[in-house]
C-alpha atoms as a PDB file:
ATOM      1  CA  UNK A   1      58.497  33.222 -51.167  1.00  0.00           C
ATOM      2  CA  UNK A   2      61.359  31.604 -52.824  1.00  0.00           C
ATOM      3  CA  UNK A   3      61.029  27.408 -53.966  1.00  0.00           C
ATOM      4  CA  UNK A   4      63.418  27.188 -51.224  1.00  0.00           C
ATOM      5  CA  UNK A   5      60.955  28.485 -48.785  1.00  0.00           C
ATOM      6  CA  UNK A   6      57.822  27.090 -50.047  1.00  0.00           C
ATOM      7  CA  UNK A   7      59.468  23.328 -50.246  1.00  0.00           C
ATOM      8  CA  UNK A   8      60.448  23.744 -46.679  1.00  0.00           C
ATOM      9  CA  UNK A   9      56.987  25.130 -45.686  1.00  0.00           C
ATOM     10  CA  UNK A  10      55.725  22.050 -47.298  1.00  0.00           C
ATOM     11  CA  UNK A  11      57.695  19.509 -45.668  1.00  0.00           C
ATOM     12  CA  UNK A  12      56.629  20.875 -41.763  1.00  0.00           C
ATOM     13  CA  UNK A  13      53.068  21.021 -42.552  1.00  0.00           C
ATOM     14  CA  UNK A  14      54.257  17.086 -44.140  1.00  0.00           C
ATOM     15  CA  UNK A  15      55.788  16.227 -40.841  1.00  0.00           C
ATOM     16  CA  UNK A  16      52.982  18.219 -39.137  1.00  0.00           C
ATOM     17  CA  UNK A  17      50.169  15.925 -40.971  1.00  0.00           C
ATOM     18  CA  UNK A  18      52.223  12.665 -41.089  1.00  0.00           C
ATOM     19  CA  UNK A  19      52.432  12.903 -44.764  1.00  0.00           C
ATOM     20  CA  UNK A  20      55.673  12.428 -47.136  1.00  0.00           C
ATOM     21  CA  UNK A  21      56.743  14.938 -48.740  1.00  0.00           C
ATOM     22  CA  UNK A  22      59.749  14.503 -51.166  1.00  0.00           C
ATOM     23  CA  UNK A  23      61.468  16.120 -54.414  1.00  0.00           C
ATOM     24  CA  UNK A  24      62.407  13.909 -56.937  1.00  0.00           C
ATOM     25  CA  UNK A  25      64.485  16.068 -59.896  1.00  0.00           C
ATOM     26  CA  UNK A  26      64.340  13.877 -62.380  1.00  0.00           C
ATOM     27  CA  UNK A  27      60.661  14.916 -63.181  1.00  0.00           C
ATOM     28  CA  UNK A  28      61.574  17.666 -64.674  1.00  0.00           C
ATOM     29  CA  UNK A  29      64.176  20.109 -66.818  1.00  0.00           C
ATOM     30  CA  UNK A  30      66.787  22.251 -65.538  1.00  0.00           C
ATOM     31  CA  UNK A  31      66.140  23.839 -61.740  1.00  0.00           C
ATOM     32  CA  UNK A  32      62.202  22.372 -62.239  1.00  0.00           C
ATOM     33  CA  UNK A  33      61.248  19.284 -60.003  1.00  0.00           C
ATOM     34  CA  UNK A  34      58.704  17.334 -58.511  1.00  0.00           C
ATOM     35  CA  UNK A  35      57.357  18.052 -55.385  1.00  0.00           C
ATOM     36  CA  UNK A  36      55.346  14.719 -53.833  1.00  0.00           C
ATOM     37  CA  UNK A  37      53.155  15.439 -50.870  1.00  0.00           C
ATOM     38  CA  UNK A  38      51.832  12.365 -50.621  1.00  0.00           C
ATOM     39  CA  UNK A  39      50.111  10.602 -53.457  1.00  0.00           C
ATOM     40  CA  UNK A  40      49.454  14.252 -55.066  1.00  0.00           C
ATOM     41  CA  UNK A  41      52.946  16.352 -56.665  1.00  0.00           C
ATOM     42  CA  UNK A  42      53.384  19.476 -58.119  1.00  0.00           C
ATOM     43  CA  UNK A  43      55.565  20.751 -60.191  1.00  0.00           C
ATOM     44  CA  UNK A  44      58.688  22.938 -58.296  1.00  0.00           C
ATOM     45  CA  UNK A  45      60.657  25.656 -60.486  1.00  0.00           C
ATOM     46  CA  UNK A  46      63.909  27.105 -59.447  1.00  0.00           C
ATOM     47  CA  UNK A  47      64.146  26.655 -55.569  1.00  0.00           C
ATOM     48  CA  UNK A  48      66.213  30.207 -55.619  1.00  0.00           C
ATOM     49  CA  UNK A  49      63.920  32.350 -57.500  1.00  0.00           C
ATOM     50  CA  UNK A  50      61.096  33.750 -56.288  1.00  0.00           C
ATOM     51  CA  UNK A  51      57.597  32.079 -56.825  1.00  0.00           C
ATOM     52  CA  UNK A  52      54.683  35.197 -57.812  1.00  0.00           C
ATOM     53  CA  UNK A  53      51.151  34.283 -56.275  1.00  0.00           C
ATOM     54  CA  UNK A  54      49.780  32.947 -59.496  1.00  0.00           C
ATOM     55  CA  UNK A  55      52.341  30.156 -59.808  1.00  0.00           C
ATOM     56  CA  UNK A  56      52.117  29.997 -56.247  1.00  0.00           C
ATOM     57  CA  UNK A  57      48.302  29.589 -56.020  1.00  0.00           C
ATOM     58  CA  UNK A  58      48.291  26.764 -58.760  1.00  0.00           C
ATOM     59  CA  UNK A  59      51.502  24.765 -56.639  1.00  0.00           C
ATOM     60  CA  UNK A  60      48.964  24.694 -53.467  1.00  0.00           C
ATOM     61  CA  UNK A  61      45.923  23.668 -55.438  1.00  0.00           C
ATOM     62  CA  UNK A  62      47.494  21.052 -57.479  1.00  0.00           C
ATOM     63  CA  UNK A  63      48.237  19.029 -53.887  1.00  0.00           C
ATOM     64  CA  UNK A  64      44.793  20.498 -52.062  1.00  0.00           C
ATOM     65  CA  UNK A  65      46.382  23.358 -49.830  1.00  0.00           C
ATOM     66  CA  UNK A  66      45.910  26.582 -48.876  1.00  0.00           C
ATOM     67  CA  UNK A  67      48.089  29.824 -48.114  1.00  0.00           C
ATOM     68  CA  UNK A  68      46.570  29.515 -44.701  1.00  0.00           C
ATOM     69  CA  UNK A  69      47.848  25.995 -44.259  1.00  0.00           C
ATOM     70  CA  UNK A  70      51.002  26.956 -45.006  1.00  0.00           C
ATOM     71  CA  UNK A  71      50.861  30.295 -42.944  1.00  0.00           C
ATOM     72  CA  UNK A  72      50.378  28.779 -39.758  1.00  0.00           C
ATOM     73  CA  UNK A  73      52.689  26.324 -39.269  1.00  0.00           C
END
């Protein structure tokens, strides 16, 4: 999954939940950027490169998700 992707994912299960989701790119250096779900964030890197499932397991935890919440929407 790209940052692309995974922002995107983020923002239906947002919609989905009636939370705000929103990327503010001043929070960061370069391609990396904050990703606000609502009151929690974590920390986006390069929306075109692909994210391994390390990285990717630490982005969900930091805002309290799951692969299978973002799976099944």
């Amino acid at each position: 999954m790209t940052g692309r992707e995974f922002e995107a994912r983020l923002r239906k299960l947002g919609r989905a939940r009636g939370v705000a989701v929103s990327f503010d790119s001043g929070h960061g250096k370069g391609s990396h950027g904050r990703l606000y779900c609502g009151d929690r964030f974590t920390t986006l890197k390069d929306r075109k490169k692909e994210i391994g499932p390390g990285l990717l397991n630490a982005m969900l935890n930091q805002p309290g998700l799951t692969k299978k919440d973002l799976e099944s929407r």
